[in-house]
C-alpha atoms as a PDB file:
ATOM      1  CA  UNK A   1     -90.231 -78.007  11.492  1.00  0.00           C
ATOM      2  CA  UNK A   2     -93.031 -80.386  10.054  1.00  0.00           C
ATOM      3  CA  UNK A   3     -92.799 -81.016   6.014  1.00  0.00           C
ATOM      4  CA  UNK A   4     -96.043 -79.344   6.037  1.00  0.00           C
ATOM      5  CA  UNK A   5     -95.467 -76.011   7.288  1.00  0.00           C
ATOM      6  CA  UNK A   6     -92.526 -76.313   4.848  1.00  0.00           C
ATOM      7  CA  UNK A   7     -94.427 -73.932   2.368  1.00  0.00           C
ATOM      8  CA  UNK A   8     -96.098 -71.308   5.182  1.00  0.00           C
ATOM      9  CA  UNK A   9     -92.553 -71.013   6.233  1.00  0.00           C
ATOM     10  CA  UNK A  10     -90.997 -70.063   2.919  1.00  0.00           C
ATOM     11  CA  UNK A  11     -94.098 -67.499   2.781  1.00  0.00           C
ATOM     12  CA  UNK A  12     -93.686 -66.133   5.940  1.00  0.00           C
ATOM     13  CA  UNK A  13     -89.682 -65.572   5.126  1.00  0.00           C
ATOM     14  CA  UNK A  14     -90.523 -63.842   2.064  1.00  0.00           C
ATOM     15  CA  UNK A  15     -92.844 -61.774   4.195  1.00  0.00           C
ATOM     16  CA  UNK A  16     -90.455 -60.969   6.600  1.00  0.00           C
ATOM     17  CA  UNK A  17     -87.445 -60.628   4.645  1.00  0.00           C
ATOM     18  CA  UNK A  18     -89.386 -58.490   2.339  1.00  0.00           C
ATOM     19  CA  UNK A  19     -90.181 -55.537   4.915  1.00  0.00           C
ATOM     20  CA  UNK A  20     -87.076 -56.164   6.543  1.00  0.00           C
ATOM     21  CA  UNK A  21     -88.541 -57.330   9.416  1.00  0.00           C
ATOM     22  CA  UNK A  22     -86.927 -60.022  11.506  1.00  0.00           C
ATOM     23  CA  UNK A  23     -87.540 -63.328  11.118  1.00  0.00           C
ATOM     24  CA  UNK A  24     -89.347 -65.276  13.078  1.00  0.00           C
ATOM     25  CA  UNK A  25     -88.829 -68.988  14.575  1.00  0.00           C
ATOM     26  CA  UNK A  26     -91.763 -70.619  16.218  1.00  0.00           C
ATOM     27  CA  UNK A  27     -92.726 -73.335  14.622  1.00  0.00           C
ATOM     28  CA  UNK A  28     -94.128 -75.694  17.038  1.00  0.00           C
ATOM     29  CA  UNK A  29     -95.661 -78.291  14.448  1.00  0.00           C
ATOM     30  CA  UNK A  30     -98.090 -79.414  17.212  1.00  0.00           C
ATOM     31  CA  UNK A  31    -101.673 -79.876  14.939  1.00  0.00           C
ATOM     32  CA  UNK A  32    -100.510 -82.177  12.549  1.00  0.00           C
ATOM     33  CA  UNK A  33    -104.035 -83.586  11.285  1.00  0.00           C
ATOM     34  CA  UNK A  34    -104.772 -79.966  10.220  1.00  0.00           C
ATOM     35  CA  UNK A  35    -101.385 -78.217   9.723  1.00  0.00           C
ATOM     36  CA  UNK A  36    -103.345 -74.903   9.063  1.00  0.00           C
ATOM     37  CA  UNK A  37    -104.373 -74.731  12.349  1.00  0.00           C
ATOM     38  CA  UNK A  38    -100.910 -74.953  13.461  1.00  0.00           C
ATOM     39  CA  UNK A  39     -99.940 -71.169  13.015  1.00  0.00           C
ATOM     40  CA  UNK A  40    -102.882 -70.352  15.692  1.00  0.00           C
ATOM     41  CA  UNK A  41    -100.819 -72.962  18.046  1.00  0.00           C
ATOM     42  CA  UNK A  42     -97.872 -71.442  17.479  1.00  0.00           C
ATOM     43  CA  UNK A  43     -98.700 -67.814  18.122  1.00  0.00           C
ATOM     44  CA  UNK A  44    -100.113 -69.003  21.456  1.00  0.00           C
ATOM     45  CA  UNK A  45     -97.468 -71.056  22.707  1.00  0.00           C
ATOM     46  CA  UNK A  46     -95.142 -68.199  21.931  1.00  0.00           C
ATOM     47  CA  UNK A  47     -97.325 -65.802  23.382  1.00  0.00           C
ATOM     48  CA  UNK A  48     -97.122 -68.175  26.460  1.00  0.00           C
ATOM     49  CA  UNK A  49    -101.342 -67.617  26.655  1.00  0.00           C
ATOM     50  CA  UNK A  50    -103.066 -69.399  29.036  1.00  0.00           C
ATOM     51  CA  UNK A  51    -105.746 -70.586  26.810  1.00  0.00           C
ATOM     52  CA  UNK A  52    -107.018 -71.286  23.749  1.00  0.00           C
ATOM     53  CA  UNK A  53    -110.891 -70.762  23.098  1.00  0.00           C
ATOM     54  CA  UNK A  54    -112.118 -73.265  20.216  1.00  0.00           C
ATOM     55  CA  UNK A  55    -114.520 -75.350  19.021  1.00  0.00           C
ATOM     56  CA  UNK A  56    -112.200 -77.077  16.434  1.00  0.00           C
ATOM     57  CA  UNK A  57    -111.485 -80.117  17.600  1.00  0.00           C
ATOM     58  CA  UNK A  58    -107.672 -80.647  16.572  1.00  0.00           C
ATOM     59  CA  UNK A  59    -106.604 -78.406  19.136  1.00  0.00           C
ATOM     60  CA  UNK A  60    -107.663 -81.045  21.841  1.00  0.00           C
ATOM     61  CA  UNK A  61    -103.875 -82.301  20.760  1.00  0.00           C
ATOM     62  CA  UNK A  62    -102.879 -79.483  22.913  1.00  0.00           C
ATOM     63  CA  UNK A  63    -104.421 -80.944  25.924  1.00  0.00           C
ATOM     64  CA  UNK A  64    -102.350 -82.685  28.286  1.00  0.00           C
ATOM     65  CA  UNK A  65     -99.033 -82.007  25.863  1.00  0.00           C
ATOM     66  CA  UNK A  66     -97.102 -80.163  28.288  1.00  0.00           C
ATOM     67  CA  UNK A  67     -97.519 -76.593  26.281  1.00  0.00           C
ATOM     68  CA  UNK A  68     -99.400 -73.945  28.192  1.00  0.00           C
ATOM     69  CA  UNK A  69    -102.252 -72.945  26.529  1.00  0.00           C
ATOM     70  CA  UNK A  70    -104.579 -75.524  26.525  1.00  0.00           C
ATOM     71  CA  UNK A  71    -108.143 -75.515  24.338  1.00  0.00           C
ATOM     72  CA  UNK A  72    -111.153 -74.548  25.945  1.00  0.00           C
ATOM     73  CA  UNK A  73    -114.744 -74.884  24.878  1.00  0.00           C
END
């Protein structure tokens, strides 16, 4: 996991842990000039989607990475 999800992750724990829910581990750490944006990435690799509709542009990382969803304007 990326230092900067390090936080979201320790959130999302308490979260789960919390509700007594099961933890997840998906943390694909693939936006790293916007780690917020990473959590949106995540879900949808998981999810294997098939696309991601954006206009941001740090999911063009996606592109061409190997991962299945891939941005689309």
């Amino acid at each position: 996991m990326c230092a900067a999800n390090e936080h979201s992750r320790d959130n999302l724990e308490a979260f789960f842990v919390a509700r007594r829910l099961p933890l997840l581990s998906f943390f694909c750490c693939t936006i790293s000039e916007d780690w917020d944006n990473d959590k949106f990435a995540d879900c949808a690799i998981t999810a294997n989607a098939d696309s991601i509709v954006t206009s941001d542009s740090h999911f063009s990382v996606l592109t061409g990475s190997g991962y299945r969803p891939q941005p689309s304007n």
